[in-house]
Protein backbone atom coordinates (compact mmCIF):
# COMPACT_ATOMS: atom_id res chain seq x y z
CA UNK A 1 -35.00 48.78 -40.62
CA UNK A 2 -34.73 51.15 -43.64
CA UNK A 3 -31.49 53.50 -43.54
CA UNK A 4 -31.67 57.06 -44.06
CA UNK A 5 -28.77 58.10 -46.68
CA UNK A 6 -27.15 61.48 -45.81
CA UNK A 7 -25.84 63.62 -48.51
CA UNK A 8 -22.56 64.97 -47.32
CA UNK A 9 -21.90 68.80 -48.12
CA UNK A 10 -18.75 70.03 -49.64
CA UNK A 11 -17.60 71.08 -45.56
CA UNK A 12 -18.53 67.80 -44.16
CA UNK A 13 -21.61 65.83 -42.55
CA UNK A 14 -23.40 68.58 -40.97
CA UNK A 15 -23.86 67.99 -37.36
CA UNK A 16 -27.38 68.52 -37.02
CA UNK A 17 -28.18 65.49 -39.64
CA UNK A 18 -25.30 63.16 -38.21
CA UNK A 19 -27.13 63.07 -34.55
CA UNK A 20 -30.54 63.06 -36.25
CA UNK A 21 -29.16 59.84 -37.70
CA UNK A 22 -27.38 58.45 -34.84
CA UNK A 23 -30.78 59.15 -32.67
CA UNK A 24 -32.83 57.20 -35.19
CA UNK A 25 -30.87 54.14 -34.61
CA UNK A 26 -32.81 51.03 -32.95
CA UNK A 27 -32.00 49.82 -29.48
CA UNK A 28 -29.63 47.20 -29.93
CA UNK A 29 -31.28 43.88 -29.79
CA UNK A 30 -31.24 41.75 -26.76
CA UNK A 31 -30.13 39.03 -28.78
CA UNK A 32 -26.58 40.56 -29.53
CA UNK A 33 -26.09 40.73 -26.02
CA UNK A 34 -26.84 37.12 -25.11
CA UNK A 35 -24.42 36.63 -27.75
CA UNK A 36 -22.00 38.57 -26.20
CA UNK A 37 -22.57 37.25 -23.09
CA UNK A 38 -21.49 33.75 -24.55
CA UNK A 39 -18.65 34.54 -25.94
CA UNK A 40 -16.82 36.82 -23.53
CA UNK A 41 -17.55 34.91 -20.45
CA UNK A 42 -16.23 30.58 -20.17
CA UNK A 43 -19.42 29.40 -17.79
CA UNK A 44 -22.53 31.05 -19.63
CA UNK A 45 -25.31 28.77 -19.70
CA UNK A 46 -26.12 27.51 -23.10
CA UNK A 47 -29.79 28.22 -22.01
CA UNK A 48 -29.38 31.85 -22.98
CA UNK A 49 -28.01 31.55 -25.80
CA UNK A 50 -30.97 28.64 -26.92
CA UNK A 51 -33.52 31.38 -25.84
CA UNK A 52 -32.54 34.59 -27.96
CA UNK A 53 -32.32 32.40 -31.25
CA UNK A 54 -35.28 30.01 -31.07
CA UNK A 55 -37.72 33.57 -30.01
CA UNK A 56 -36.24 34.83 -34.12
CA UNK A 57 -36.91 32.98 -36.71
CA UNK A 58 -34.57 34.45 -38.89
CA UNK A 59 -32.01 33.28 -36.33
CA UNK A 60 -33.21 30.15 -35.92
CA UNK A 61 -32.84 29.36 -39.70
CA UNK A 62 -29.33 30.42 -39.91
CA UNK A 63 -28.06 28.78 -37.54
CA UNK A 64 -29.87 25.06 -38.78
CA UNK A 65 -28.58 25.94 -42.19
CA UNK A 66 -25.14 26.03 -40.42
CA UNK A 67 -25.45 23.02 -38.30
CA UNK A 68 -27.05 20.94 -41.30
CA UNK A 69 -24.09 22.10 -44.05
CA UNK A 70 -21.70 19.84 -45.52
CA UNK A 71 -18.93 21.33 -43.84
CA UNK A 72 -20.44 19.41 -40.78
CA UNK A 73 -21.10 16.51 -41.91
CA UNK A 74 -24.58 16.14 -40.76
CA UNK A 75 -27.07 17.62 -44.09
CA UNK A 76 -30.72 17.17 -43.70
CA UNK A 77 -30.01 15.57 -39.82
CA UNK A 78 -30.49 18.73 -37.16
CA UNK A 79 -33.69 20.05 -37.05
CA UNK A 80 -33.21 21.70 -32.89
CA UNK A 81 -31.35 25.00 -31.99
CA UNK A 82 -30.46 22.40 -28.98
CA UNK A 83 -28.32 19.68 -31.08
CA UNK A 84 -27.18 22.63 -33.11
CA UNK A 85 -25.75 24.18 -30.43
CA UNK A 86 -24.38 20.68 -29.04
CA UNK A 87 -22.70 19.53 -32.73
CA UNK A 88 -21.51 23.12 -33.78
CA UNK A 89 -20.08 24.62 -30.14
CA UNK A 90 -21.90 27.08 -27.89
CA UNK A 91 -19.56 29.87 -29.00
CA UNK A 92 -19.45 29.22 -33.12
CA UNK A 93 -23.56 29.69 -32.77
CA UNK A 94 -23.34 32.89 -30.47
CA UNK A 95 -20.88 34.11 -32.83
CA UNK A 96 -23.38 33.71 -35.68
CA UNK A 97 -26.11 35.25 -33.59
CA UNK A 98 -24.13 38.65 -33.01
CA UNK A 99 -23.47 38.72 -36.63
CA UNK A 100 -27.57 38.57 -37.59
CA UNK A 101 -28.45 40.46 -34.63
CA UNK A 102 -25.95 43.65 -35.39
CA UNK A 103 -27.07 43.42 -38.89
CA UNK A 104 -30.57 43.11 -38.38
CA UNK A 105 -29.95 46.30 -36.11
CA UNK A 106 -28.33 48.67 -38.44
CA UNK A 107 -30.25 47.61 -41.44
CA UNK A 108 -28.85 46.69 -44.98
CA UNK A 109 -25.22 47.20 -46.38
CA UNK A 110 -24.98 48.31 -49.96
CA UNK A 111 -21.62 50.69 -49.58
CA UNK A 112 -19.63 49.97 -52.20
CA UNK A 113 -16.44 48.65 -51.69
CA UNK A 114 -17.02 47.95 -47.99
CA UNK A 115 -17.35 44.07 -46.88
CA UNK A 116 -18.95 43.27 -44.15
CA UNK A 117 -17.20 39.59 -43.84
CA UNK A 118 -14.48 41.29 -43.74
CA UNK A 119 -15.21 44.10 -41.11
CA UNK A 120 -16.89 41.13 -38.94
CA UNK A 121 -13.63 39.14 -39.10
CA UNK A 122 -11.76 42.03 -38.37
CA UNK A 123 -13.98 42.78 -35.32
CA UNK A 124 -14.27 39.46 -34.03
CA UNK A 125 -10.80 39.17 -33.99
CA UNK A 126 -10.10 42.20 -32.19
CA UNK A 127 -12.72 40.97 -29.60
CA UNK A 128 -10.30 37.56 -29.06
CA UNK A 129 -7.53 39.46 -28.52
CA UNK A 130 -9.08 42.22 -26.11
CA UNK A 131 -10.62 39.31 -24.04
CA UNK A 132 -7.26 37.37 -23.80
CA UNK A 133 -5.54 40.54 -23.29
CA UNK A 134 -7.99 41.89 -20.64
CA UNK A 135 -6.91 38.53 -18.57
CA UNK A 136 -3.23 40.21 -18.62
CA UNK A 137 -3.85 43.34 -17.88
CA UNK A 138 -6.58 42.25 -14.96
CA UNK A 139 -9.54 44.03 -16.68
CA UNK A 140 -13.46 42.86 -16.94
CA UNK A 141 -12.98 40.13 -20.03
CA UNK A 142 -16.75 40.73 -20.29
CA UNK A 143 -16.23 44.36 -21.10
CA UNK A 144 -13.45 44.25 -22.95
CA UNK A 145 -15.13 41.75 -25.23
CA UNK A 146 -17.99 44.12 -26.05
CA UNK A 147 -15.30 47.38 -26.82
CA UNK A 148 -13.43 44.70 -29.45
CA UNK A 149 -16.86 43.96 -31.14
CA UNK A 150 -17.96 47.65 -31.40
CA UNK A 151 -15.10 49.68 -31.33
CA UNK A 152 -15.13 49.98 -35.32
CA UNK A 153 -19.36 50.02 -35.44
CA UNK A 154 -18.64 53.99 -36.79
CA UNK A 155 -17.72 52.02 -39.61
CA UNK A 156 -20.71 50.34 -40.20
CA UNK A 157 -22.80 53.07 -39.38
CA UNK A 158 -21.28 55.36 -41.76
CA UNK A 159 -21.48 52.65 -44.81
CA UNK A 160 -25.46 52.37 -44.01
CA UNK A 161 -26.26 55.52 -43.70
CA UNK A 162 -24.24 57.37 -46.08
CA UNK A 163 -22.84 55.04 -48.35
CA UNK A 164 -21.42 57.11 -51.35
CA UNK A 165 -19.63 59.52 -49.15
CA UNK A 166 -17.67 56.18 -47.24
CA UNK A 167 -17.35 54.49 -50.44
CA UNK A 168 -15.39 58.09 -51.08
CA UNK A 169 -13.91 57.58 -48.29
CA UNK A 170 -12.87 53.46 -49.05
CA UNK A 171 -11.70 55.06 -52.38
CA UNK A 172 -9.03 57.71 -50.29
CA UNK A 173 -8.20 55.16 -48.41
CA UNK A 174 -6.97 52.56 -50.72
CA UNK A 175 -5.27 55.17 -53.20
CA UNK A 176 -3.61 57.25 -51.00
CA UNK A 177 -2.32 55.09 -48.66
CA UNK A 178 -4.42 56.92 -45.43
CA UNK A 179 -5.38 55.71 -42.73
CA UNK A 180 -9.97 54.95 -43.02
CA UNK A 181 -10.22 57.58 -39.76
CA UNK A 182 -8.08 59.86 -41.28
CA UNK A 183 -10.45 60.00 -45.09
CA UNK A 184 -13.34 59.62 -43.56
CA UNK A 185 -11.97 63.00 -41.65
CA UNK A 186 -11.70 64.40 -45.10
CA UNK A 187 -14.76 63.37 -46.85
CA UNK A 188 -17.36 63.67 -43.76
CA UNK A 189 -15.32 65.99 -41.47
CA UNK A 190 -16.32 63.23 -38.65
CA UNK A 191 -14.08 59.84 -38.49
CA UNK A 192 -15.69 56.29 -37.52
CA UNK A 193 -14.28 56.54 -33.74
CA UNK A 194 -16.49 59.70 -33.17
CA UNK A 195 -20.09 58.31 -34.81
CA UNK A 196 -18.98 54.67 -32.90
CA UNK A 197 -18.70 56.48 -29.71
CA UNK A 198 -22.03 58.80 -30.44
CA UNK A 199 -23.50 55.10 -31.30
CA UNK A 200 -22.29 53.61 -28.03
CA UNK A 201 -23.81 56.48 -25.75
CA UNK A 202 -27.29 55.95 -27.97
CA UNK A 203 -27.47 52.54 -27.09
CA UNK A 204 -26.54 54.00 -22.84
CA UNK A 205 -23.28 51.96 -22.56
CA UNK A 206 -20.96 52.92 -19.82
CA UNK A 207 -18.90 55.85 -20.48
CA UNK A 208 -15.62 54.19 -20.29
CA UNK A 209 -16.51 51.72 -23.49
CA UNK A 210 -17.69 55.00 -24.92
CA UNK A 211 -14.61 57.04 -24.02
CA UNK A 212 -12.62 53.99 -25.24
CA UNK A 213 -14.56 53.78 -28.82
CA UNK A 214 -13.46 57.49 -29.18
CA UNK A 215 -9.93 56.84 -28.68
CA UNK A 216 -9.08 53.70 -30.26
CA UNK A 217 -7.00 55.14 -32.98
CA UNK A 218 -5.20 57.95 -30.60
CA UNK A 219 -1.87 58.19 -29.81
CA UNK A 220 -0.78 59.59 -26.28
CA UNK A 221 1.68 57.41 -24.88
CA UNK A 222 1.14 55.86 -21.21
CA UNK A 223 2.82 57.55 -18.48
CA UNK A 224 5.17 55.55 -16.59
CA UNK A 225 4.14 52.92 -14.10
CA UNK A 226 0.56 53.56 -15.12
CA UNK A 227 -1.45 50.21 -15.72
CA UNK A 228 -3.18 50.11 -19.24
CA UNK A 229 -7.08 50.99 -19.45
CA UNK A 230 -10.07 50.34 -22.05
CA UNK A 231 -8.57 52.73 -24.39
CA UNK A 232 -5.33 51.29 -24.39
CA UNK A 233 -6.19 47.87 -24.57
CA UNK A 234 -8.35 47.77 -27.81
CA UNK A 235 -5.75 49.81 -29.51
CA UNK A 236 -3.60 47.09 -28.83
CA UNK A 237 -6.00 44.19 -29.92
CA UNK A 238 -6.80 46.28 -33.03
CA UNK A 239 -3.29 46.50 -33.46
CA UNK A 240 -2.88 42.65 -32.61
CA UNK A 241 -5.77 42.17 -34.89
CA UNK A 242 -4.48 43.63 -37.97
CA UNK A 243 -0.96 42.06 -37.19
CA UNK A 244 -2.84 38.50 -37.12
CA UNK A 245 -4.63 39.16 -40.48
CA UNK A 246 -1.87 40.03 -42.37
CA UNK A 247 0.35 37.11 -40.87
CA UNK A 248 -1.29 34.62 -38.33
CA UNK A 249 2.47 33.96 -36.82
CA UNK A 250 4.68 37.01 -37.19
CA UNK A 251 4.28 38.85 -33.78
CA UNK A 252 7.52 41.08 -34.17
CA UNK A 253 4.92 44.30 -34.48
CA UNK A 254 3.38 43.68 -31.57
CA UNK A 255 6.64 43.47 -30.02
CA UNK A 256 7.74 46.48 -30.83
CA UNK A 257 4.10 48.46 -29.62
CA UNK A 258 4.90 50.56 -26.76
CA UNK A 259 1.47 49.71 -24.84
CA UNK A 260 2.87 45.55 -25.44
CA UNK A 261 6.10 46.62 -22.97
CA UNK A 262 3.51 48.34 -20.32
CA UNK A 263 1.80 44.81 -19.77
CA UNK A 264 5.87 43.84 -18.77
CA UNK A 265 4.57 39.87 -20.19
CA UNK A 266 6.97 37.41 -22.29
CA UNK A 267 7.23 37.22 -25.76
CA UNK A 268 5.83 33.39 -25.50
CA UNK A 269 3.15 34.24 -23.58
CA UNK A 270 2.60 36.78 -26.71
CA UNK A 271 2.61 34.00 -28.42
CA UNK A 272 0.25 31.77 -26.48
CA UNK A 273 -1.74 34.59 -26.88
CA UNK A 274 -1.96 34.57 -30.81
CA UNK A 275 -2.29 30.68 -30.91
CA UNK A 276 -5.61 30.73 -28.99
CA UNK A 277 -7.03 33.62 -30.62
CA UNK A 278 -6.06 32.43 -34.27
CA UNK A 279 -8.04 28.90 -33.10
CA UNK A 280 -11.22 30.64 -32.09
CA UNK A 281 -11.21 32.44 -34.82
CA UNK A 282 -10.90 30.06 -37.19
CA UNK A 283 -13.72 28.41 -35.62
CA UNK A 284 -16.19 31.20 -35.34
CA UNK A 285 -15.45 32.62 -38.54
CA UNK A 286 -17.06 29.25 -40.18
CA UNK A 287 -20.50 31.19 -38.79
């Protein structure tokens, strides 16, 4: 796909050229949803997952090159998506095929200062968390899965498509100690949680992942003896997410989040919580 690069005017991305470029977008590929399908859900077939790879060859290279790395042991011995799968884990080889798939999607990165190992870490982990949290809160794992894999895509969009005006926007960030919604506010006079949520209804997701996308940085607190929704949970796993990142074992922030105390759960099973998603991720992230 080639990107179109907006030039952002002194009063912002004008509105007219930011849907122009969110309609342009491709359908997301069928592929990222197998993937996703994998990974949120504990009894997917591997079947699916086989399928989607082996019909792109792109894919299908990757993932070998994976399987026959040193880090596996195995160089020069796997030559089938099917022992690939079987030596490297159903859910370390979907993880690989949403990263190819979403970046095949949106086209090439070349935003300067933005890393998208990074941002994919950051988003896979937020997609742990929202899945194990989802089983707390007695929400669709499935769904919440998705929201913790796209709810920063605004991100990505913004660093394809207009690349000098987010690497402005990094820049803000990073020297002035704001928050990336809040200079990208400044620079485009649109934040990533807007274009995410305008990217989400282009690709006809239901409006409550869409809804959620748009409000994953607010801050309204939850009425009493309400039960969390979408919204609230992948503020918490983005919050969990960033906690984890910065220290895989200090929970204390996560603690003290208001929306933590609505799910009325333990601190150990916090911390149950934390242990499983720090071990997937470690494993994933060697995709």
């Amino acid at each position: 796909m080639s990107t179109t690069t907006l030039d952002a005017p002194a009063a912002g991305l004008k509105p007219a050229a930011w849907a122009r470029c969110i309609g342009e977008l491709p359908s997301l590929q069928s592929a990222f949803m197998a993937a996703v399908k994998v990974l949120s859900e504990d009894d997917t077939p591997a079947s699916a997952c086989i399928e989607a790879i082996e019909r792109d060859q792109a894919l299908t290279v990757r993932v070998l090159h994976l399987a026959n790395s040193a880090f596996y042991g195995a160089p020069g011995q796997v030559s089938r998506i099917g022992d690939a799968v079987q030596m490297l884990g159903l859910r370390t080889v979907a993880s690989t095929l949403a990263v190819v798939s979403l970046q095949a999607t949106l086209g090439a990165l070349r935003c300067e200062g933005f890393c998208f190992d990074t941002y994919w870490r950051h988003t896979l982990c937020t997609a742990l968390a929202a899945r194990e949290l989802a089983k707390v809160a007695s929400l669709d794992t499935g769904e919440a899965f998705l929201l913790g894999l796209l709810h920063d895509v605004g991100k990505l969009v913004l660093a394809m498509t207009s690349p000098v005006q987010e690497a402005q926007a990094l820049r803000i960030c990073r020297s002035e100690g704001m928050s990336m919604h809040e200079a990208e506010q400044h620079v485009f006079g649109v934040s990533h949680p807007e274009v995410g949520a305008a990217v989400a209804r282009q690709w006809n997701f239901p409006a409550s992942l869409v809804e959620a996308i748009a409000g994953h940085h607010a801050t309204a607190p939850i009425p009493a003896g309400e039960r969390l929704t979408l919204t609230d949970l992948v503020r918490l796993a983005d919050h969990m997410a960033h906690g984890l990142e910065a220290s895989p074992t200090d929970i204390q922030s996560l603690l003290a989040d208001p929306l933590w105390s609505v799910l009325g759960t333990s601190e150990q099973r916090l911390l149950d919580l934390a242990e499983r998603v720090n071990a997937e991720l470690q494993v994933m992230s060697c995709a």
